[in-house]
C-alpha atoms as a PDB file:
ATOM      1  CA  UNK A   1      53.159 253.565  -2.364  1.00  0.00           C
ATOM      2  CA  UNK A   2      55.080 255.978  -1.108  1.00  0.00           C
ATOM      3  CA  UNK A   3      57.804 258.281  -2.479  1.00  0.00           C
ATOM      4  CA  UNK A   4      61.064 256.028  -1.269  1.00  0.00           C
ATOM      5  CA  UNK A   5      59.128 253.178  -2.741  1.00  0.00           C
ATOM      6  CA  UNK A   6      58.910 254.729  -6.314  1.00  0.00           C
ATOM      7  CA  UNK A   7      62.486 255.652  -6.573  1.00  0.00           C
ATOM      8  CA  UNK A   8      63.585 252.361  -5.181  1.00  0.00           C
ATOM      9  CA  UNK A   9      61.607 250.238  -7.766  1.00  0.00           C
ATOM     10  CA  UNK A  10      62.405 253.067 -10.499  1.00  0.00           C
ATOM     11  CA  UNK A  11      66.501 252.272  -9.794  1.00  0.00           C
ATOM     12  CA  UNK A  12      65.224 248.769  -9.390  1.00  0.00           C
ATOM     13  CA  UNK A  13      64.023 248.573 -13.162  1.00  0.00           C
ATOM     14  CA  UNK A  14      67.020 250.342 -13.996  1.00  0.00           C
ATOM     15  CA  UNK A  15      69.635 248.253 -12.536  1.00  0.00           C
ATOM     16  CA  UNK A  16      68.079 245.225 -14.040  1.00  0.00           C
ATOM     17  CA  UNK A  17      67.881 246.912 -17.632  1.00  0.00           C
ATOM     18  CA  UNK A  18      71.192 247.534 -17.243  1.00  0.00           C
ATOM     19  CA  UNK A  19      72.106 244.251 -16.169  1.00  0.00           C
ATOM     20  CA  UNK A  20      70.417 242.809 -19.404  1.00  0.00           C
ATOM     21  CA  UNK A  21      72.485 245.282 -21.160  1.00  0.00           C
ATOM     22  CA  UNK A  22      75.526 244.175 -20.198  1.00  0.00           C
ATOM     23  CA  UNK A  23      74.255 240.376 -20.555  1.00  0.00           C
ATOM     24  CA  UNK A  24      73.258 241.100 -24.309  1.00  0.00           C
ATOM     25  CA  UNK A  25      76.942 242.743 -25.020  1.00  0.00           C
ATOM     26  CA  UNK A  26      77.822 239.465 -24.031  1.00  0.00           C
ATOM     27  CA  UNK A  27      75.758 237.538 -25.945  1.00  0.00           C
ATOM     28  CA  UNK A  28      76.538 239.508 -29.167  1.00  0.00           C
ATOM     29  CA  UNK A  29      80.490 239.232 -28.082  1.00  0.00           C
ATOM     30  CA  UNK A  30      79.686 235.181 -28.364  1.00  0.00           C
ATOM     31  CA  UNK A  31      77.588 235.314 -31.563  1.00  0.00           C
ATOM     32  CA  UNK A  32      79.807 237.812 -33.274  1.00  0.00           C
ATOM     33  CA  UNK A  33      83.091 234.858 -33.457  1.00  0.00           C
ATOM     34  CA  UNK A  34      80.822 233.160 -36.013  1.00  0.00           C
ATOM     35  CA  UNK A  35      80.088 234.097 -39.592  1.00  0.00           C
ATOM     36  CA  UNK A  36      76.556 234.544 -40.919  1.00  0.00           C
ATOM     37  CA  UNK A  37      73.191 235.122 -39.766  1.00  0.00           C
ATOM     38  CA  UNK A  38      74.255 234.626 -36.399  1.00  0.00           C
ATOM     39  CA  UNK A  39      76.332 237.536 -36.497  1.00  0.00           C
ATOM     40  CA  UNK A  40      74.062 239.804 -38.687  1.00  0.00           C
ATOM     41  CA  UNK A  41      70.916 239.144 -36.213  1.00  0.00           C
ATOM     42  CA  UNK A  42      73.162 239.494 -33.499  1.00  0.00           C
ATOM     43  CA  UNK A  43      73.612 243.389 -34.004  1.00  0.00           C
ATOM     44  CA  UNK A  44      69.796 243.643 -34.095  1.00  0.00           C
ATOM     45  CA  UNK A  45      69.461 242.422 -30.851  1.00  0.00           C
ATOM     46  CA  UNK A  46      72.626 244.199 -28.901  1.00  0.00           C
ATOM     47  CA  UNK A  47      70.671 247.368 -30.553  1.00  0.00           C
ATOM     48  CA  UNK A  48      67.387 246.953 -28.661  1.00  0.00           C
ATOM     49  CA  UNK A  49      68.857 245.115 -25.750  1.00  0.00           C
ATOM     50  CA  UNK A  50      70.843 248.209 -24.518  1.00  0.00           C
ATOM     51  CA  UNK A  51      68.586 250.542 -25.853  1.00  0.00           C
ATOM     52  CA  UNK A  52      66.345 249.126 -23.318  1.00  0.00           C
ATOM     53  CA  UNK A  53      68.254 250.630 -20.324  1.00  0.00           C
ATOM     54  CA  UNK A  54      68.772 253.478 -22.155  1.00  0.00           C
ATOM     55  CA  UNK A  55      65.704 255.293 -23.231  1.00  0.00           C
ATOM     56  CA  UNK A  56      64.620 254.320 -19.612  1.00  0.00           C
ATOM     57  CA  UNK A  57      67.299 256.763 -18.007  1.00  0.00           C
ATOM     58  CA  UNK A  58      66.337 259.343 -20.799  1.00  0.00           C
ATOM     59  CA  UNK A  59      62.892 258.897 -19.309  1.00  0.00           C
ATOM     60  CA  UNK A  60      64.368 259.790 -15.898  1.00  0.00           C
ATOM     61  CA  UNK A  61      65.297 263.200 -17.186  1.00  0.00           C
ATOM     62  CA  UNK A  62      61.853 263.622 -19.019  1.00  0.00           C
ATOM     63  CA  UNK A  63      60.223 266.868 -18.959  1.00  0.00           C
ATOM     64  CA  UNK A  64      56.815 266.174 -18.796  1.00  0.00           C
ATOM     65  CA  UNK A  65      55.037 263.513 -18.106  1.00  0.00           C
ATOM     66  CA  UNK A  66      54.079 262.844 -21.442  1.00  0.00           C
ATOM     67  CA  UNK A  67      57.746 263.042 -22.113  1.00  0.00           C
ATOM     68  CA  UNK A  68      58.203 260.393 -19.632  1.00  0.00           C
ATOM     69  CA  UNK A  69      55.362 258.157 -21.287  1.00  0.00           C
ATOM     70  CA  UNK A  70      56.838 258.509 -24.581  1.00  0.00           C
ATOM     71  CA  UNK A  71      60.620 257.285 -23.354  1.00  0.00           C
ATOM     72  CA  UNK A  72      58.612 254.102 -21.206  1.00  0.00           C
ATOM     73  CA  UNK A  73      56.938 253.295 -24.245  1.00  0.00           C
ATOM     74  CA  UNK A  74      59.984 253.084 -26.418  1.00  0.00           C
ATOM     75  CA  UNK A  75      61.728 251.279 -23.974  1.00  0.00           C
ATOM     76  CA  UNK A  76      58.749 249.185 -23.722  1.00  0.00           C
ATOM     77  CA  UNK A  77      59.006 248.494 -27.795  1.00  0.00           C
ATOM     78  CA  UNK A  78      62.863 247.829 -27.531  1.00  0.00           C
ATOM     79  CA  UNK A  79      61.981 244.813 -24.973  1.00  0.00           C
ATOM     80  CA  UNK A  80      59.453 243.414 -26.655  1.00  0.00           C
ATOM     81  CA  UNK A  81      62.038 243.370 -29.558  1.00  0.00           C
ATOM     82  CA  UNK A  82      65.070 241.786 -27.885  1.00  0.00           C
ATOM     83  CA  UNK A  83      62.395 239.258 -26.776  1.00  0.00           C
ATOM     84  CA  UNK A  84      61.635 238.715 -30.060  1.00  0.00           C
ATOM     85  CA  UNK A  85      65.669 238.412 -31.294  1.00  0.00           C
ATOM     86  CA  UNK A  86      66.086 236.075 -28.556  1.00  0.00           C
ATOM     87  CA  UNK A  87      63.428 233.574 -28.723  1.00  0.00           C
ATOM     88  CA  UNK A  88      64.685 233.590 -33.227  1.00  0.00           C
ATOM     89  CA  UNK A  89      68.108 232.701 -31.632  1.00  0.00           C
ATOM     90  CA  UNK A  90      66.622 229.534 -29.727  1.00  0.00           C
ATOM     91  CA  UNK A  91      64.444 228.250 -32.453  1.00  0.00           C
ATOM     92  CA  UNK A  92      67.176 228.337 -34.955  1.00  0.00           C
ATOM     93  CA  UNK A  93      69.939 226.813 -32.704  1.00  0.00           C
ATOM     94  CA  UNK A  94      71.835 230.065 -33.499  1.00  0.00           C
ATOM     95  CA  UNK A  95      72.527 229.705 -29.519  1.00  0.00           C
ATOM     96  CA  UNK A  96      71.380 226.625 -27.619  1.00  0.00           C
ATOM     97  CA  UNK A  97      68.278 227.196 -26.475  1.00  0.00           C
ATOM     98  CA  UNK A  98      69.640 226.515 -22.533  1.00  0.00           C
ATOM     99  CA  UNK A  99      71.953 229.167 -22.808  1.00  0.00           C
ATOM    100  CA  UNK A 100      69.488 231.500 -23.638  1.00  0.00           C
ATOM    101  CA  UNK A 101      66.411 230.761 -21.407  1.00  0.00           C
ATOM    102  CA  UNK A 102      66.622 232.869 -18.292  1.00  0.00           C
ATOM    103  CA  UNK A 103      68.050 235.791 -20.712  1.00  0.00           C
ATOM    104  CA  UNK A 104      64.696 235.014 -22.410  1.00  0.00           C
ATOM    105  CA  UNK A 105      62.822 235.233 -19.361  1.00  0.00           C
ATOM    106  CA  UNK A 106      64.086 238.104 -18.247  1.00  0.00           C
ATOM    107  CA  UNK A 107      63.392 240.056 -21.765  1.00  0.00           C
ATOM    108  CA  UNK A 108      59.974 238.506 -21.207  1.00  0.00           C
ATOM    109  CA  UNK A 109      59.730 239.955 -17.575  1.00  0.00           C
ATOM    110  CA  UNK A 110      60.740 243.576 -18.432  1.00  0.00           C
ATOM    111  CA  UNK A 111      57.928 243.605 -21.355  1.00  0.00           C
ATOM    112  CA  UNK A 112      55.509 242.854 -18.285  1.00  0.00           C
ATOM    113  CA  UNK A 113      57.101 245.549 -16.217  1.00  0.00           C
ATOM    114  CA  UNK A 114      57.688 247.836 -18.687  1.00  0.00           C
ATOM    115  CA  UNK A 115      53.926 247.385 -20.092  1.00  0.00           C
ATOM    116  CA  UNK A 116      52.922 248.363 -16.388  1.00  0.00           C
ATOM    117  CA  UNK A 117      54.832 251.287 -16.026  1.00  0.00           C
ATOM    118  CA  UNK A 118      53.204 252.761 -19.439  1.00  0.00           C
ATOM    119  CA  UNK A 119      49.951 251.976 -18.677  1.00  0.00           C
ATOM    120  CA  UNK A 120      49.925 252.889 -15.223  1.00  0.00           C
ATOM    121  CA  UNK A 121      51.557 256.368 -16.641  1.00  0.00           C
ATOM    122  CA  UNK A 122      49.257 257.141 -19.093  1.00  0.00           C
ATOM    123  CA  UNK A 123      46.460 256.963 -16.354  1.00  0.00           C
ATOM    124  CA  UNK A 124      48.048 258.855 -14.459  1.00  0.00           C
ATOM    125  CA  UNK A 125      48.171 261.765 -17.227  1.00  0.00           C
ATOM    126  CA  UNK A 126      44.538 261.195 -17.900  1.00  0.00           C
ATOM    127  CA  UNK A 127      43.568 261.401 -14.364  1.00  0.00           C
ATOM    128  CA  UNK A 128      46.259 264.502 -14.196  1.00  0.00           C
ATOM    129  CA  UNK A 129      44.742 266.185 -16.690  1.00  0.00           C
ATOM    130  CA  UNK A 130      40.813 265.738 -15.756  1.00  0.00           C
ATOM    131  CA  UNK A 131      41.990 267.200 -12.657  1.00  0.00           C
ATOM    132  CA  UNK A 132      43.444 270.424 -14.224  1.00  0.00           C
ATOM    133  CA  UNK A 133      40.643 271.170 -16.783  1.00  0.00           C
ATOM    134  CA  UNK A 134      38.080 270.258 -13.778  1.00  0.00           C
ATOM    135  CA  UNK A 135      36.137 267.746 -15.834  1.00  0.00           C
ATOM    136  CA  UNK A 136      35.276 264.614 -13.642  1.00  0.00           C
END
């Protein structure tokens, strides 16, 4: 893969997070109108479900790569988290589980993504740092 290609999937991950973001605000807009758990889970998941997006353009800026690991992997946490919010809204017919199901798929898409992109990093640290200290 070449250079082009890794910025154009890294703004490709990032568009989509962002999309999801703005999907979740949504959501949360919907849920909020009613009283109870609904509305109380609700905040839990608009917090990891545009925190997604964001620690992933804080891991943009990172300053090292470990830095950059560290951002992935919290993004990585906050999916795996909305996924979890989202798939308690279905089973509990807090939302119909139709209206929920490609937002659910999604969630479950960037975990696989985002899982990639941290291990993939953290091999490439390993390898980086074999390299630097000469061990093999």
């Amino acid at each position: 893969m070449n250079e082009n290609q890794g910025k154009c999937q890294e703004r490709d991950i990032q568009e989509r997070t962002f999309s999801f973001a703005c999907r979740i605000v949504k959501l949360y807009e919907f849920i909020a109108k009613s009283r109870g758990s609904g509305e109380i889970l609700g905040r839990q998941l608009l917090r990891s479900g545009t925190s997604i997006g964001a620690n992933l353009e804080e891991a943009t800026g990172a300053q090292s790569k470990a830095d950059f690991t560290s951002k992935c992997n919290i993004a990585l946490k906050e999916a795996r988290e909305a996924y979890y919010w989202l798939r308690l809204f279905m089973k509990t017919d807090v939302v119909p589980a139709d209206k929920l199901s490609d937002l659910s798929e999604e969630a479950n898409e960037l975990v696989a993504i985002l899982t990639t992109i941290v291990k993939t990093s953290r091999a490439d640290s390993k390898s980086g740092g074999e390299k630097r200290s000469g061990r093999k």
